[in-house]
Protein backbone atom coordinates (compact mmCIF):
# COMPACT_ATOMS: atom_id res chain seq x y z
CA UNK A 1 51.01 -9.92 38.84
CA UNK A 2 47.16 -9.72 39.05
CA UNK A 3 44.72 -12.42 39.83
CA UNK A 4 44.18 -12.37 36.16
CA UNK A 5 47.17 -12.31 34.78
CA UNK A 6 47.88 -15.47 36.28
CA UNK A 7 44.76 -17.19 35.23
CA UNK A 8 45.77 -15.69 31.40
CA UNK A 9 48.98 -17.41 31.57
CA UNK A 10 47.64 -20.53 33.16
CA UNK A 11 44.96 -20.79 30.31
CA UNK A 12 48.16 -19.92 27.57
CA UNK A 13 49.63 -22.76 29.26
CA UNK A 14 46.90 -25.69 28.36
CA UNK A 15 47.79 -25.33 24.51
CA UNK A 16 51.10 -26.83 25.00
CA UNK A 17 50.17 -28.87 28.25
CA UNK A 18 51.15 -32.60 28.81
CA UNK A 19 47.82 -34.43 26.92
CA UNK A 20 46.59 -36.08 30.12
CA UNK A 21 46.99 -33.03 32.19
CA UNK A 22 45.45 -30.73 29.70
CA UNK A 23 41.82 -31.34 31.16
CA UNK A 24 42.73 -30.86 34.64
CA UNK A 25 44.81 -27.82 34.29
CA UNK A 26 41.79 -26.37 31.72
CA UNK A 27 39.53 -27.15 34.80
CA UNK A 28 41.38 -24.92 36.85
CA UNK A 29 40.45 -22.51 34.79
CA UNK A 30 37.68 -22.58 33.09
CA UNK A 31 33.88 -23.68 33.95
CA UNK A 32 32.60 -26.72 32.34
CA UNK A 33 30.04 -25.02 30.16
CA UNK A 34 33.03 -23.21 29.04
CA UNK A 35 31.74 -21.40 25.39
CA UNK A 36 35.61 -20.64 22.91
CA UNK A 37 35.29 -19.17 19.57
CA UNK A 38 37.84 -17.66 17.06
CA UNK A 39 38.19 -17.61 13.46
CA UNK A 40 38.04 -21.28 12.92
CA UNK A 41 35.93 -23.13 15.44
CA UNK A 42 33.23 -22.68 18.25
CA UNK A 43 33.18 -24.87 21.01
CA UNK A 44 30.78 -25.29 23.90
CA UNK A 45 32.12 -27.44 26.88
CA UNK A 46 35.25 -27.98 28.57
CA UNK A 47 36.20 -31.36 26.88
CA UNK A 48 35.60 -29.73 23.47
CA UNK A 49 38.14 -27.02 23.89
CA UNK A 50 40.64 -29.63 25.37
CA UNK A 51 40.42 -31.46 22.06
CA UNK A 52 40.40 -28.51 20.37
CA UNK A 53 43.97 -27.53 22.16
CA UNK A 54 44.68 -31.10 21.09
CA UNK A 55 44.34 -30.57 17.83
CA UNK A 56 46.37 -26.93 18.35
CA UNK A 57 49.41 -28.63 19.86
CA UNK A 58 49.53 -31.67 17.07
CA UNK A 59 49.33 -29.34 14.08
CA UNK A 60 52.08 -27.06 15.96
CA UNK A 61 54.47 -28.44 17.88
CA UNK A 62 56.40 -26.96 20.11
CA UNK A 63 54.56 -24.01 20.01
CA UNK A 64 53.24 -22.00 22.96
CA UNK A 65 51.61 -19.22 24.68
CA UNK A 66 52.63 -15.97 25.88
CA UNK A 67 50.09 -13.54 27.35
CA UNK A 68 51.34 -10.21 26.78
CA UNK A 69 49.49 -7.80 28.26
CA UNK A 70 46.29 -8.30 30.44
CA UNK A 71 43.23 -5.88 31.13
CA UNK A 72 40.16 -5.98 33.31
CA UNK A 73 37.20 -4.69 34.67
CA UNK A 74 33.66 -6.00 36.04
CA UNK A 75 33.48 -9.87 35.26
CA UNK A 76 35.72 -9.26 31.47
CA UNK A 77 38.97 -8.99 30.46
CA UNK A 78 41.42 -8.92 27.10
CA UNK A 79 44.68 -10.52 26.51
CA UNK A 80 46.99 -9.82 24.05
CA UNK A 81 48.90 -12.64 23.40
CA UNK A 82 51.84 -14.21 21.71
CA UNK A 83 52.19 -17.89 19.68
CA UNK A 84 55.70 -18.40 19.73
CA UNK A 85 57.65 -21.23 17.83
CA UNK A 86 59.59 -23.83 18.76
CA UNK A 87 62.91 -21.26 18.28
CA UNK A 88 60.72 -18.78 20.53
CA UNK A 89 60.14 -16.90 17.38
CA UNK A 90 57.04 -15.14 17.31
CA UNK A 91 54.73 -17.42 15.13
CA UNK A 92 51.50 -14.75 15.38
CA UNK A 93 49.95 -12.42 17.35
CA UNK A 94 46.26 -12.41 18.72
CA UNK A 95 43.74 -10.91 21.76
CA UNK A 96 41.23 -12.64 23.76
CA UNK A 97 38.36 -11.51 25.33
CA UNK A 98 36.69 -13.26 27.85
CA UNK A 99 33.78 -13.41 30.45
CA UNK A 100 34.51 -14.46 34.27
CA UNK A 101 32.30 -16.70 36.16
CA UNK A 102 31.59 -15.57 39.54
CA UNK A 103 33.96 -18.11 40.81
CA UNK A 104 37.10 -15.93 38.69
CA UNK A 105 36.99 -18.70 36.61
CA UNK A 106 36.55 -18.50 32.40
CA UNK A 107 33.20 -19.11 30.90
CA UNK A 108 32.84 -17.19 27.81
CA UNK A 109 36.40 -16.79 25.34
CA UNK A 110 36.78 -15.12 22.10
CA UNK A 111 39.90 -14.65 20.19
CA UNK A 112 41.29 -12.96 17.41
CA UNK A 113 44.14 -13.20 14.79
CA UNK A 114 45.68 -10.38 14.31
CA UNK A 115 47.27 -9.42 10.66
CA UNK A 116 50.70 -10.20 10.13
């Protein structure tokens, strides 16, 4: 598994993370100044994203995460990922796109819903 396939997974992971380790393990990932967008929201620091995630994993419980398929090059990279359900049931579908900092770490994510 690549460098970034394991920080992909370890970001999938904060969604459904314990609420008072979601900041820490987000910070292990992500910069501060972290910037998220998708369809529904636009966020612009760390702390904003947690409570987004917050907000994620109390409208959807039991729900997490699964990075399908990871690509790379320069300082970017897509994942294609998978919400599953409670049942592990695939809930929806999606892909991220992000921008690394120069420390690996994510500072710029986009994501997508894909159609059902």
């Amino acid at each position: 598994m690549s460098d970034t396939q394991q920080l992909w997974n370890d970001y999938a992971a904060c969604w459904s993370a314990e609420p008072a380790h979601r900041v820490a393990a987000l910070g292990a990932v992500a910069v501060d100044e972290v910037a998220y967008r998708d369809p529904g929201t636009e966020v612009a620091t760390l702390s904003e994203l947690a409570a987004y995630m917050a907000d994620f994993a109390g409208a959807f419980p039991g729900h997490r995460f699964r990075i399908d398929e990871v690509l790379e090059h320069h300082d970017r990279s897509l994942a294609r990922w998978s919400q599953l359900g409670e049942q592990g049931e695939t809930a929806s579908t999606g892909i991220s796109t992000a921008r690394h900092h120069t420390d690996g770490r994510l500072t710029d994510i986009t994501g997508f819903f894909l159609p059902a």
